[in-house]
C-alpha atoms as a PDB file:
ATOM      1  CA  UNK A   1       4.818  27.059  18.886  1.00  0.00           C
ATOM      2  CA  UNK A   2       4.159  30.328  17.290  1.00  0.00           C
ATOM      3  CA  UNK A   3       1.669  33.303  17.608  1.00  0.00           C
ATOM      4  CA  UNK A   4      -1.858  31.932  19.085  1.00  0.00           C
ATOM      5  CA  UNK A   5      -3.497  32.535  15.713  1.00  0.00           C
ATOM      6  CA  UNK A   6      -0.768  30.658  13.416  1.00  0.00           C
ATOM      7  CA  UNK A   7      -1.630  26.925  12.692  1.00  0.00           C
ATOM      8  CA  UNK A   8       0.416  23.659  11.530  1.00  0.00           C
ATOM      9  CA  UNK A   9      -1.340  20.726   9.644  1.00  0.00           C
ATOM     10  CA  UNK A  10       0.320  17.828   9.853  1.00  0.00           C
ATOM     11  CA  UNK A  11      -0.597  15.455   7.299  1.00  0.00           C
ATOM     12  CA  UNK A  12       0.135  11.520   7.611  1.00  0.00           C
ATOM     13  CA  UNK A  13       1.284  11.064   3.958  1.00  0.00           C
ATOM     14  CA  UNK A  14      -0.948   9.602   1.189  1.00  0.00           C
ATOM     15  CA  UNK A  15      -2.393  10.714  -1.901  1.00  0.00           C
ATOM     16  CA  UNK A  16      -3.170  14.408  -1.406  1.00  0.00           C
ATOM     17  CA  UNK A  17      -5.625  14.750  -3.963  1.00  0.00           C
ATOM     18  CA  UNK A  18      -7.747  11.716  -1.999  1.00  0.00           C
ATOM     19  CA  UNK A  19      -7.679  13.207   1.006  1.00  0.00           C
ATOM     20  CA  UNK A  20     -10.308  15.298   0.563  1.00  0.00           C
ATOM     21  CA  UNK A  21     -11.305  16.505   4.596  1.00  0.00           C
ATOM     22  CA  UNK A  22      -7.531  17.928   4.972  1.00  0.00           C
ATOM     23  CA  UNK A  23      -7.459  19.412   1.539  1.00  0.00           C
ATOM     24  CA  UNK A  24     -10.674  20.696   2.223  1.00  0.00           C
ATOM     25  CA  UNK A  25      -9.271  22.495   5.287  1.00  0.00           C
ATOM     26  CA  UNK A  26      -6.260  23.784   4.022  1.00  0.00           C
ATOM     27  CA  UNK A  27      -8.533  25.273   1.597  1.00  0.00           C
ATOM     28  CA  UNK A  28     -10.917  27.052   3.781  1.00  0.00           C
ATOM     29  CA  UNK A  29      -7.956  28.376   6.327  1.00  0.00           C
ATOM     30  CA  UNK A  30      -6.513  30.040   3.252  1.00  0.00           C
ATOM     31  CA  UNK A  31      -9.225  31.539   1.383  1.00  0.00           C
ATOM     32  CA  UNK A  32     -10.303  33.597   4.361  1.00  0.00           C
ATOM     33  CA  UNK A  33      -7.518  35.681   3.268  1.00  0.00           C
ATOM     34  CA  UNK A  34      -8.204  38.150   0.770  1.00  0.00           C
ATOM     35  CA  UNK A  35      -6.450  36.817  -2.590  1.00  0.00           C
ATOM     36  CA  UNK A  36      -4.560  34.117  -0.944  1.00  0.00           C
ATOM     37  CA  UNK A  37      -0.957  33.201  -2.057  1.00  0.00           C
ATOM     38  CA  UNK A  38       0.949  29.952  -1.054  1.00  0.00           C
ATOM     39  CA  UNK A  39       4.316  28.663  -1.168  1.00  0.00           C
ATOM     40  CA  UNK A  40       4.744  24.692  -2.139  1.00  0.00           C
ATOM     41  CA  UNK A  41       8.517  23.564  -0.272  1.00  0.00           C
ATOM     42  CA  UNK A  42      10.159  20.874  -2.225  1.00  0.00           C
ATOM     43  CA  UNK A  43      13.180  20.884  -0.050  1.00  0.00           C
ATOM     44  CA  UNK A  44      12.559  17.413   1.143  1.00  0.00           C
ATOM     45  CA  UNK A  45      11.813  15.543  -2.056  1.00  0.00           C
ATOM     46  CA  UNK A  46      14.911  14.466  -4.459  1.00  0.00           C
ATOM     47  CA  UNK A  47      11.993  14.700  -7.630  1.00  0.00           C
ATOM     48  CA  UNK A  48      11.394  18.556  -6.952  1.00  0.00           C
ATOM     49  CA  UNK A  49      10.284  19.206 -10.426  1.00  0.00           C
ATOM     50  CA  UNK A  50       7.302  16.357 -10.807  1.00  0.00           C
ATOM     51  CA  UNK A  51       6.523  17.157  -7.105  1.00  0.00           C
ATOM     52  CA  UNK A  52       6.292  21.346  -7.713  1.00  0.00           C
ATOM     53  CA  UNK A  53       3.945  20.541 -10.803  1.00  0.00           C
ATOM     54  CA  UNK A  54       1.771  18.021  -9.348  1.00  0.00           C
ATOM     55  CA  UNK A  55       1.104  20.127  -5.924  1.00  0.00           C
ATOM     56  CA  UNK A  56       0.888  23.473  -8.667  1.00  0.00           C
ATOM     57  CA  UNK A  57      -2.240  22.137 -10.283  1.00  0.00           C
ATOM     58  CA  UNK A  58      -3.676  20.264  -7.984  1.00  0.00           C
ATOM     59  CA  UNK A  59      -4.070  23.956  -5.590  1.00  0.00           C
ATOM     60  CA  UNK A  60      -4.212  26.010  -8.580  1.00  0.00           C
ATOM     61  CA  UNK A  61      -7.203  23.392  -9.773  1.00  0.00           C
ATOM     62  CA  UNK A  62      -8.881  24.497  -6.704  1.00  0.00           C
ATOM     63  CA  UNK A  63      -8.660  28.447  -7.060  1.00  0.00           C
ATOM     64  CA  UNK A  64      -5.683  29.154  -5.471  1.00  0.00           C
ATOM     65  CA  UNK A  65      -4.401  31.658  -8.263  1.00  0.00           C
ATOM     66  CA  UNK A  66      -1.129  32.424  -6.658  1.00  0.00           C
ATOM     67  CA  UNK A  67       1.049  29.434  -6.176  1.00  0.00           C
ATOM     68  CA  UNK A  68       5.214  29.628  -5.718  1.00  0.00           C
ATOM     69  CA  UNK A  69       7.436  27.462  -5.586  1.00  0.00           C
ATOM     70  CA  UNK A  70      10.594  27.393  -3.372  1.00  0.00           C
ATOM     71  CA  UNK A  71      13.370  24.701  -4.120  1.00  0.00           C
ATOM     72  CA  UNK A  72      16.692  23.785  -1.990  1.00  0.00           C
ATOM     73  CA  UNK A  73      18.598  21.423  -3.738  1.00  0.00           C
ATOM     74  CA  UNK A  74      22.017  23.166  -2.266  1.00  0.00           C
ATOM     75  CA  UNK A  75      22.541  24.663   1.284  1.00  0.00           C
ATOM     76  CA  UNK A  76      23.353  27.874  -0.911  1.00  0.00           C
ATOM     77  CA  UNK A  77      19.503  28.035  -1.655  1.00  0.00           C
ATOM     78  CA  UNK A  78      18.859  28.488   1.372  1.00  0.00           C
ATOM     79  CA  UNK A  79      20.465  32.344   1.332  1.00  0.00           C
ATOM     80  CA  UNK A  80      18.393  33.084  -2.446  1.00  0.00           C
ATOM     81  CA  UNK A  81      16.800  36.284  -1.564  1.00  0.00           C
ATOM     82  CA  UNK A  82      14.037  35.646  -3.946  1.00  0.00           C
ATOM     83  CA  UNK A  83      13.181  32.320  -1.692  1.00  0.00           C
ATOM     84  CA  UNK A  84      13.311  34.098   1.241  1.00  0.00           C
ATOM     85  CA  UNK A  85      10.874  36.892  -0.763  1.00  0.00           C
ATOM     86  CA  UNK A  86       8.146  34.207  -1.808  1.00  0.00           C
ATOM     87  CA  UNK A  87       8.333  33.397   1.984  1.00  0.00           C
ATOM     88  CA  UNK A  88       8.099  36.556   3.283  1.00  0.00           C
ATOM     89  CA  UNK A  89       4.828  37.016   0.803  1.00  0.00           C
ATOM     90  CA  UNK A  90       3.243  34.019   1.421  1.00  0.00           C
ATOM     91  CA  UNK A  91       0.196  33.355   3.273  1.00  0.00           C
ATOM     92  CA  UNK A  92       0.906  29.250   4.072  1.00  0.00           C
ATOM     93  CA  UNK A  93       3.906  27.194   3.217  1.00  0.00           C
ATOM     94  CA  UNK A  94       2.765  23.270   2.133  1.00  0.00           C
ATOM     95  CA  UNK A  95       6.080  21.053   2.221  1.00  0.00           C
ATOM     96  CA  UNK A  96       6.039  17.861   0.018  1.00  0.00           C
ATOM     97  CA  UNK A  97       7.205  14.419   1.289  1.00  0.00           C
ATOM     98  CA  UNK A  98      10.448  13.034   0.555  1.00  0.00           C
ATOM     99  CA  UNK A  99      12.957  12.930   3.390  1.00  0.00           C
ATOM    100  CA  UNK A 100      12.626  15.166   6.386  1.00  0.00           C
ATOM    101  CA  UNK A 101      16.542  15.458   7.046  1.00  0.00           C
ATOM    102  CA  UNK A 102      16.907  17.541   3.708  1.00  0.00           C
ATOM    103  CA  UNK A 103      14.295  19.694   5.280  1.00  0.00           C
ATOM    104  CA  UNK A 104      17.025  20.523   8.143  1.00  0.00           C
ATOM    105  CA  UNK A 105      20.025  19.632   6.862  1.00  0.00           C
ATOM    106  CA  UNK A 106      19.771  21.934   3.958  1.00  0.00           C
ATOM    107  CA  UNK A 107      17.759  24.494   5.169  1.00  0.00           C
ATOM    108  CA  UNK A 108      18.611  24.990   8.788  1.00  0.00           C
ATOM    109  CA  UNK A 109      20.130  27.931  10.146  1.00  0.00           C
ATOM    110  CA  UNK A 110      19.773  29.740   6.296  1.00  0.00           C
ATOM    111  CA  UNK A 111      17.783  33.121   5.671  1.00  0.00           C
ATOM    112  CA  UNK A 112      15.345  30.944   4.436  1.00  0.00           C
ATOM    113  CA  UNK A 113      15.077  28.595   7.687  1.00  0.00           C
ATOM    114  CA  UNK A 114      15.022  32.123   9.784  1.00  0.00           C
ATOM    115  CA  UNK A 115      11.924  33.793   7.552  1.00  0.00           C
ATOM    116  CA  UNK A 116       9.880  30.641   7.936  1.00  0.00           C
ATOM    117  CA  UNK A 117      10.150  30.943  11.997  1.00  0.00           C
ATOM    118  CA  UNK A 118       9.713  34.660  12.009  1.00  0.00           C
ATOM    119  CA  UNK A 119       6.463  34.232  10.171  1.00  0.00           C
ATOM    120  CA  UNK A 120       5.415  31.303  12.220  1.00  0.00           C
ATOM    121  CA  UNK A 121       6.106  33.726  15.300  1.00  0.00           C
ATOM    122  CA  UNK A 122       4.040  36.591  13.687  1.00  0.00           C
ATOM    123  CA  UNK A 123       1.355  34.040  12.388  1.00  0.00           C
ATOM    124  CA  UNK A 124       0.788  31.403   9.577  1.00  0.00           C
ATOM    125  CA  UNK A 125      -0.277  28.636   8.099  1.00  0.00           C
ATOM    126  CA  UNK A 126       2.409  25.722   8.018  1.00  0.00           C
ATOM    127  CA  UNK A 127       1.219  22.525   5.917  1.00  0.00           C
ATOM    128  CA  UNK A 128       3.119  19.374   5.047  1.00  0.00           C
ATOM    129  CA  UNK A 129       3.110  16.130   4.462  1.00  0.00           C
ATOM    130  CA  UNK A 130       4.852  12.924   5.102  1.00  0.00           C
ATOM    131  CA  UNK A 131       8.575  14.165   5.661  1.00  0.00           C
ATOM    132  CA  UNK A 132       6.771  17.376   5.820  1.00  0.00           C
ATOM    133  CA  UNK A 133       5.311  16.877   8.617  1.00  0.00           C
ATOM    134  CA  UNK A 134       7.816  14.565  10.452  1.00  0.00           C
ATOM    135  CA  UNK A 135       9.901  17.669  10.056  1.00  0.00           C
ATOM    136  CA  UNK A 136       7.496  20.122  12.372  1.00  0.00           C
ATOM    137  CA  UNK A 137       8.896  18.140  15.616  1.00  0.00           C
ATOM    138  CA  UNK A 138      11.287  18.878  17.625  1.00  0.00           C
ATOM    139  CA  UNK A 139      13.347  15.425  17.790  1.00  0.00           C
ATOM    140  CA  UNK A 140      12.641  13.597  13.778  1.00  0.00           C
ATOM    141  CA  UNK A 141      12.901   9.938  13.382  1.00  0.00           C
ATOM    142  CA  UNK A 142      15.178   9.575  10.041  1.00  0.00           C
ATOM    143  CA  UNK A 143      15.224   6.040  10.007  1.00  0.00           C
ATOM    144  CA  UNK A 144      13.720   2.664  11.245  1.00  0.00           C
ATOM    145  CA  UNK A 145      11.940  -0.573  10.371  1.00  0.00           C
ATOM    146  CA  UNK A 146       8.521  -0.873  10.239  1.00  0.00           C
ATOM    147  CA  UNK A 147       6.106  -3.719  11.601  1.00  0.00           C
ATOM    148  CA  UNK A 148       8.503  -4.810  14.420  1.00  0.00           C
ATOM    149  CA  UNK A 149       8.231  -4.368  18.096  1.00  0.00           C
ATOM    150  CA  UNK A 150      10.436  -1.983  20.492  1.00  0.00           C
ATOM    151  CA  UNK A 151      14.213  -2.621  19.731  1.00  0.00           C
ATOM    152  CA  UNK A 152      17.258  -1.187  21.202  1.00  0.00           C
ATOM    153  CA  UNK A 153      18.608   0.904  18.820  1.00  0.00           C
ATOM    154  CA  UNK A 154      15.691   0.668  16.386  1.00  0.00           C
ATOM    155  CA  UNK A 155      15.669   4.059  15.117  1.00  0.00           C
ATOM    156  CA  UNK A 156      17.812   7.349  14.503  1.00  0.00           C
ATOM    157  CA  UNK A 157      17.039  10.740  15.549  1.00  0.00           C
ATOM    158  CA  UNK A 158      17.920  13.828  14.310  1.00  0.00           C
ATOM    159  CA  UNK A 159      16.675  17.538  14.972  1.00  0.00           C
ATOM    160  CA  UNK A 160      13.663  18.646  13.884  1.00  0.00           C
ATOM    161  CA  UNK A 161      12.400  22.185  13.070  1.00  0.00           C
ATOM    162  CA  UNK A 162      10.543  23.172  15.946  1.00  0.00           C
ATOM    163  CA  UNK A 163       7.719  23.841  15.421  1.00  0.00           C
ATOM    164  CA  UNK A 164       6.062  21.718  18.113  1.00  0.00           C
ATOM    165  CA  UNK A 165       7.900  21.583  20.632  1.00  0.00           C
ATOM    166  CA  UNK A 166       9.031  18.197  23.204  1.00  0.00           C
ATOM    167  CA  UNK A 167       7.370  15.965  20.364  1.00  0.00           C
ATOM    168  CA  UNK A 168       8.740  13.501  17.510  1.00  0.00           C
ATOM    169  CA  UNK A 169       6.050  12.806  14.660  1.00  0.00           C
ATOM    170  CA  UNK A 170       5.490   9.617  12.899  1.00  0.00           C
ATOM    171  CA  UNK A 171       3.616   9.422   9.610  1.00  0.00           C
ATOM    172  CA  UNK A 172       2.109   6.569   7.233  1.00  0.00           C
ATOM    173  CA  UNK A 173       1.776   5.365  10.693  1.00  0.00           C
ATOM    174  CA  UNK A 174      -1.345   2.365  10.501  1.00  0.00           C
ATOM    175  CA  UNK A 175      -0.702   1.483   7.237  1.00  0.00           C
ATOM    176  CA  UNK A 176       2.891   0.727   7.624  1.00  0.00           C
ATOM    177  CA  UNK A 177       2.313  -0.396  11.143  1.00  0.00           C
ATOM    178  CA  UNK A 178       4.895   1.683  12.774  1.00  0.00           C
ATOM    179  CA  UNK A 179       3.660   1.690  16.159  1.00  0.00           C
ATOM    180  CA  UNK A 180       6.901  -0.646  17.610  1.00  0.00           C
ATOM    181  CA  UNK A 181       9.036   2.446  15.811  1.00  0.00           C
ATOM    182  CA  UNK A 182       7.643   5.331  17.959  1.00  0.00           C
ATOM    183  CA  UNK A 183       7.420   3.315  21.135  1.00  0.00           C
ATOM    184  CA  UNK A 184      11.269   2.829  20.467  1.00  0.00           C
ATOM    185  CA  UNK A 185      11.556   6.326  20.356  1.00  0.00           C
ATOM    186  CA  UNK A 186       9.163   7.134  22.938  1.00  0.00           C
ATOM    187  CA  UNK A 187      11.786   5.093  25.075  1.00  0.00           C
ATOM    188  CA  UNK A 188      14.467   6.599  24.212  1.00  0.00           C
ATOM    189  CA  UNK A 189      12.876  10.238  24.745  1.00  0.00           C
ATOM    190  CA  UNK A 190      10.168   9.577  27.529  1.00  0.00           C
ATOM    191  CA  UNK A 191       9.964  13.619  27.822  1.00  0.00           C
ATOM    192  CA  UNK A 192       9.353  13.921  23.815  1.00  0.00           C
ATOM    193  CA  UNK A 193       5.548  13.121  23.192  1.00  0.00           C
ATOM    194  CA  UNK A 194       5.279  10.443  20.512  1.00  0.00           C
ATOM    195  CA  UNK A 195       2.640  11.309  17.847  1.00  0.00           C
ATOM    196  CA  UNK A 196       1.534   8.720  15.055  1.00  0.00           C
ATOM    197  CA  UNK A 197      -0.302  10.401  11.904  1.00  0.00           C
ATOM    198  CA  UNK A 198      -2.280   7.708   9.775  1.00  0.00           C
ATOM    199  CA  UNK A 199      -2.472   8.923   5.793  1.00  0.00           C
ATOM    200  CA  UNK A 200      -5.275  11.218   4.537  1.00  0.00           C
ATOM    201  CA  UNK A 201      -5.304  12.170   8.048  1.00  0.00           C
ATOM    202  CA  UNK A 202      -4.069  15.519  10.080  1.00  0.00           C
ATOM    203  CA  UNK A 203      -3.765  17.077  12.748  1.00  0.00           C
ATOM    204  CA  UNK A 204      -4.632  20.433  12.937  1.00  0.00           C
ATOM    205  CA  UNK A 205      -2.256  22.584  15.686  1.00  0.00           C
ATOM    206  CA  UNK A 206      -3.793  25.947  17.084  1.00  0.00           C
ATOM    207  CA  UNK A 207      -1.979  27.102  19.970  1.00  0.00           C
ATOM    208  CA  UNK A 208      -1.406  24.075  22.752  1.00  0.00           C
ATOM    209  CA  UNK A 209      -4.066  22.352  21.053  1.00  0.00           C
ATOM    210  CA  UNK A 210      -4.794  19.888  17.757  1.00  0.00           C
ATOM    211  CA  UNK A 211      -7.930  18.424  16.505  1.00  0.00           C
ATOM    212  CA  UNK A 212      -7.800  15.307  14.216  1.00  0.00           C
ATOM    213  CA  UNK A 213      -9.584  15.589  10.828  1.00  0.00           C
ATOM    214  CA  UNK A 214      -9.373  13.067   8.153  1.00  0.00           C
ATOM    215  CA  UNK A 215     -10.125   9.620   7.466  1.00  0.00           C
ATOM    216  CA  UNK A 216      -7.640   7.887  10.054  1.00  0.00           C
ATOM    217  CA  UNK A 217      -6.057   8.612  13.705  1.00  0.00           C
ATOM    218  CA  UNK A 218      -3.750   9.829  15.215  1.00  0.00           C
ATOM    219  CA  UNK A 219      -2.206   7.856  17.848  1.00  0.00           C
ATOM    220  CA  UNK A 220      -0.310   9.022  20.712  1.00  0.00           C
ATOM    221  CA  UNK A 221       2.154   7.868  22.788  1.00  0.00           C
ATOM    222  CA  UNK A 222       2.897   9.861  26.549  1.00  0.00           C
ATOM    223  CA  UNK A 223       5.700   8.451  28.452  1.00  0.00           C
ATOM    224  CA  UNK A 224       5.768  10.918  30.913  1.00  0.00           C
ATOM    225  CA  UNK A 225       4.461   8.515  33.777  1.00  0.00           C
ATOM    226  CA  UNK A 226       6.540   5.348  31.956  1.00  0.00           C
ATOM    227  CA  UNK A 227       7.543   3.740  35.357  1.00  0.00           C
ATOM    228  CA  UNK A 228       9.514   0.805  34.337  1.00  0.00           C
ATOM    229  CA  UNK A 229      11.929   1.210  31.083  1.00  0.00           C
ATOM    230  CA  UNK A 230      14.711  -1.442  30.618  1.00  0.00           C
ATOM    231  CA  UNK A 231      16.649  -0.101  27.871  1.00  0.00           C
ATOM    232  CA  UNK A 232      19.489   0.563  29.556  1.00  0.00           C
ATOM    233  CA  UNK A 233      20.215  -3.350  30.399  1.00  0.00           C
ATOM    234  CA  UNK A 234      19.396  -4.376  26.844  1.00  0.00           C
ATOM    235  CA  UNK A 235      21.766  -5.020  23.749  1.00  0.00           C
ATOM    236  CA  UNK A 236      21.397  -3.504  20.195  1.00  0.00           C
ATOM    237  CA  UNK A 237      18.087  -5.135  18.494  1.00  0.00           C
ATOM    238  CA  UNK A 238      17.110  -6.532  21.747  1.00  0.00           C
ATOM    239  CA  UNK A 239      13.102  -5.886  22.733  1.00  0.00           C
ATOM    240  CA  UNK A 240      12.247  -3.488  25.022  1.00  0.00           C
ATOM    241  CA  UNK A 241      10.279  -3.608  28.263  1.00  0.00           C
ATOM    242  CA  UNK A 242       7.941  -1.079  29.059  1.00  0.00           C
ATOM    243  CA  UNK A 243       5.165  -0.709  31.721  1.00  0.00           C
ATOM    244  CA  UNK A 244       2.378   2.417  32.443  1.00  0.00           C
ATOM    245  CA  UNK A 245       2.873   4.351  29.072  1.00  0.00           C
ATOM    246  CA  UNK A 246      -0.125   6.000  28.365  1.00  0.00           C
ATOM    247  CA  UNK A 247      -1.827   5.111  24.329  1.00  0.00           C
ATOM    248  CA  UNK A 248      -4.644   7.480  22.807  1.00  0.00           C
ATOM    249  CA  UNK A 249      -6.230   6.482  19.648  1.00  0.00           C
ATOM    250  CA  UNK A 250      -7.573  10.211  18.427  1.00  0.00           C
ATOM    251  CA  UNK A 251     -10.160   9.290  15.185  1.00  0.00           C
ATOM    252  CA  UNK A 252     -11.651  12.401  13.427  1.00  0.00           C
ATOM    253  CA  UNK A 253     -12.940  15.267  16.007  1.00  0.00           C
ATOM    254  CA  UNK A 254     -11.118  14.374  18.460  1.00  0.00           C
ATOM    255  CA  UNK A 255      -8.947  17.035  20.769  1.00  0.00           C
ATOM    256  CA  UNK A 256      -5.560  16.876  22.363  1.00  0.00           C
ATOM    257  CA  UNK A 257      -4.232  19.173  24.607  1.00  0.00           C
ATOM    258  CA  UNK A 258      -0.200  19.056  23.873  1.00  0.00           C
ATOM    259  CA  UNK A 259       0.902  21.064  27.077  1.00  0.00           C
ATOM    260  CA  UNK A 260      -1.573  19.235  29.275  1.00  0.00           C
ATOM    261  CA  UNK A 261      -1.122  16.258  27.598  1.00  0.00           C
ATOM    262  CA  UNK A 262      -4.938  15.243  27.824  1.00  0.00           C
ATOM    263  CA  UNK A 263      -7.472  13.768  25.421  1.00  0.00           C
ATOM    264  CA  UNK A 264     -10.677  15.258  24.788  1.00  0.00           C
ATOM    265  CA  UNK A 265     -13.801  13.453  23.341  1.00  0.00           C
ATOM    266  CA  UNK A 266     -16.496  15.057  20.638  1.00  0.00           C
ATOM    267  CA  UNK A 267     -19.838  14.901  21.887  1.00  0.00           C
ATOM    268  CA  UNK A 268     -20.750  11.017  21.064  1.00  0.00           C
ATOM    269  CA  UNK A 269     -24.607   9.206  20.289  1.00  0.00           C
ATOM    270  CA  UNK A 270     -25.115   6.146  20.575  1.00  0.00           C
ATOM    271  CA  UNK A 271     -26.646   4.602  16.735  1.00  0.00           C
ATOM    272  CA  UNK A 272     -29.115   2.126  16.504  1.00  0.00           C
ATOM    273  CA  UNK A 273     -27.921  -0.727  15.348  1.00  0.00           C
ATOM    274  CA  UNK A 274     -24.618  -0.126  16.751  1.00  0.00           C
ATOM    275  CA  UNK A 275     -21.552  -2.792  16.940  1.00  0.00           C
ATOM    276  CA  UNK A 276     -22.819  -3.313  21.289  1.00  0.00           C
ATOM    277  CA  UNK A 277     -25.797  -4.415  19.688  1.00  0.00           C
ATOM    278  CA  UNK A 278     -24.953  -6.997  17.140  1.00  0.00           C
END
């Protein structure tokens, strides 16, 4: 992670403009800066024109009057010393979807890569969505069905930026029921903390510690104290057996501790009416 004061949000995919409690956020984190500028990466997106005008208006629409743009089509982007400038100036960086191993395979180990950790490591604000946020991780998943259960050889890694550390992220997680995908990679990394992020949903990474704010969860899966694996004695595609691996379900206000690896509750009332009660 970086300095104590710089913060990720990791956003689960969807419509950005609908998810109104993590644009919302964004929002306030940034405007306590005097005359706030941000930087919109399209490195992961193949459509970096539609996706650098859409995310320009939509910030610009709500008063952010300095908005960049920073493209890497080519590796040699990555070394443009005017991209490494509207870096260098920028408040927050917000990186579009599209496909997180453009996000590293084009941009890692550049000038531009290097600026974006040296400002994490001084303090910022680090946004993205979708691929942009399956990027933050340390270990990405690049590839893998959805809606099936635990399979040998059900997904493929690569490296991910970094930014949090012994973790792989998952996004559009619920909705395209990808929870078989990151125990597959939960068993084939028990020491990399698996984290699911629903759409319109973040989490929101200060320090050792996220909150969850949106209109999903985030779901985590710890297989730190996995006592029973049996990958190794299974073939390609075969299921996989796994006993004691801890699941948290983290709705909005919920805590997570990512170096202690524990859950923490909001304050909770009970409603009249409630579901007990029906």
């Amino acid at each position: 992670m970086g300095k104590s004061d710089s913060i990720l949000i990791a956003i689960g995919g969807g419509e950005m403009a609908e998810a109104t409690e993590v644009l919302d956020e964004l929002l306030s984190l940034l405007k306590k800066k005097s005359d706030p500028r941000l930087t919109v990466m399209t490195v992961a997106t193949n459509e970096a024109d539609s996706a650098a005008s859409k995310y320009n208006s939509l910030f610009r629409s709500k008063s952010i009057k300095h908005v960049n743009v920073v493209d890497v089509s080519l590796r040699d982007d990555g070394f443009r010393e005017d991209s490494v400038k509207k870096v260098r100036e920028a408040d927050a960086l917000f990186f579009t979807g599209g496909d997180q191993l453009n996000v590293t395979s084009l941009m890692g180990g550049t000038p531009l890569h290097n600026a974006i950790h040296e400002k994490f490591h001084e303090g910022f604000i680090i946004a993205g969505t979708s691929a942009g946020a399956a990027m933050m991780s340390s270990s990405m998943i690049i590839s893998g069905g959805s809606g099936n259960p635990p399979l040998v050889g059900g997904v493929e890694f690569a490296p991910g930026m970094e930014l949090i550390s012994d973790a792989v992220i998952d996004t559009h997680f619920s909705q395209r029921a990808r929870h078989g995908r990151l125990l597959t990679a939960v068993a084939h990394y028990p020491q990399a903390l698996g984290i699911g992020i629903d759409e319109q949903t973040a989490m929101v990474v200060r320090g050792n510690e996220f909150k969850v704010i949106g209109k999903g969860v985030v779901t985590i899966v710890d297989g730190n104290a996995m006592r029973h694996c049996d990958l190794p004695y299974r073939q390609k595609e075969e299921t996989i057996g796994m006993f004691e691996t801890h699941l948290h379900v983290l709705p909005a206000g919920y805590k997570f501790n990512l170096k202690d690896r524990q859950p923490m509750a909001p304050t909770l009332t009970k409603l009249a009416g409630s579901a007990a009660e029906k």
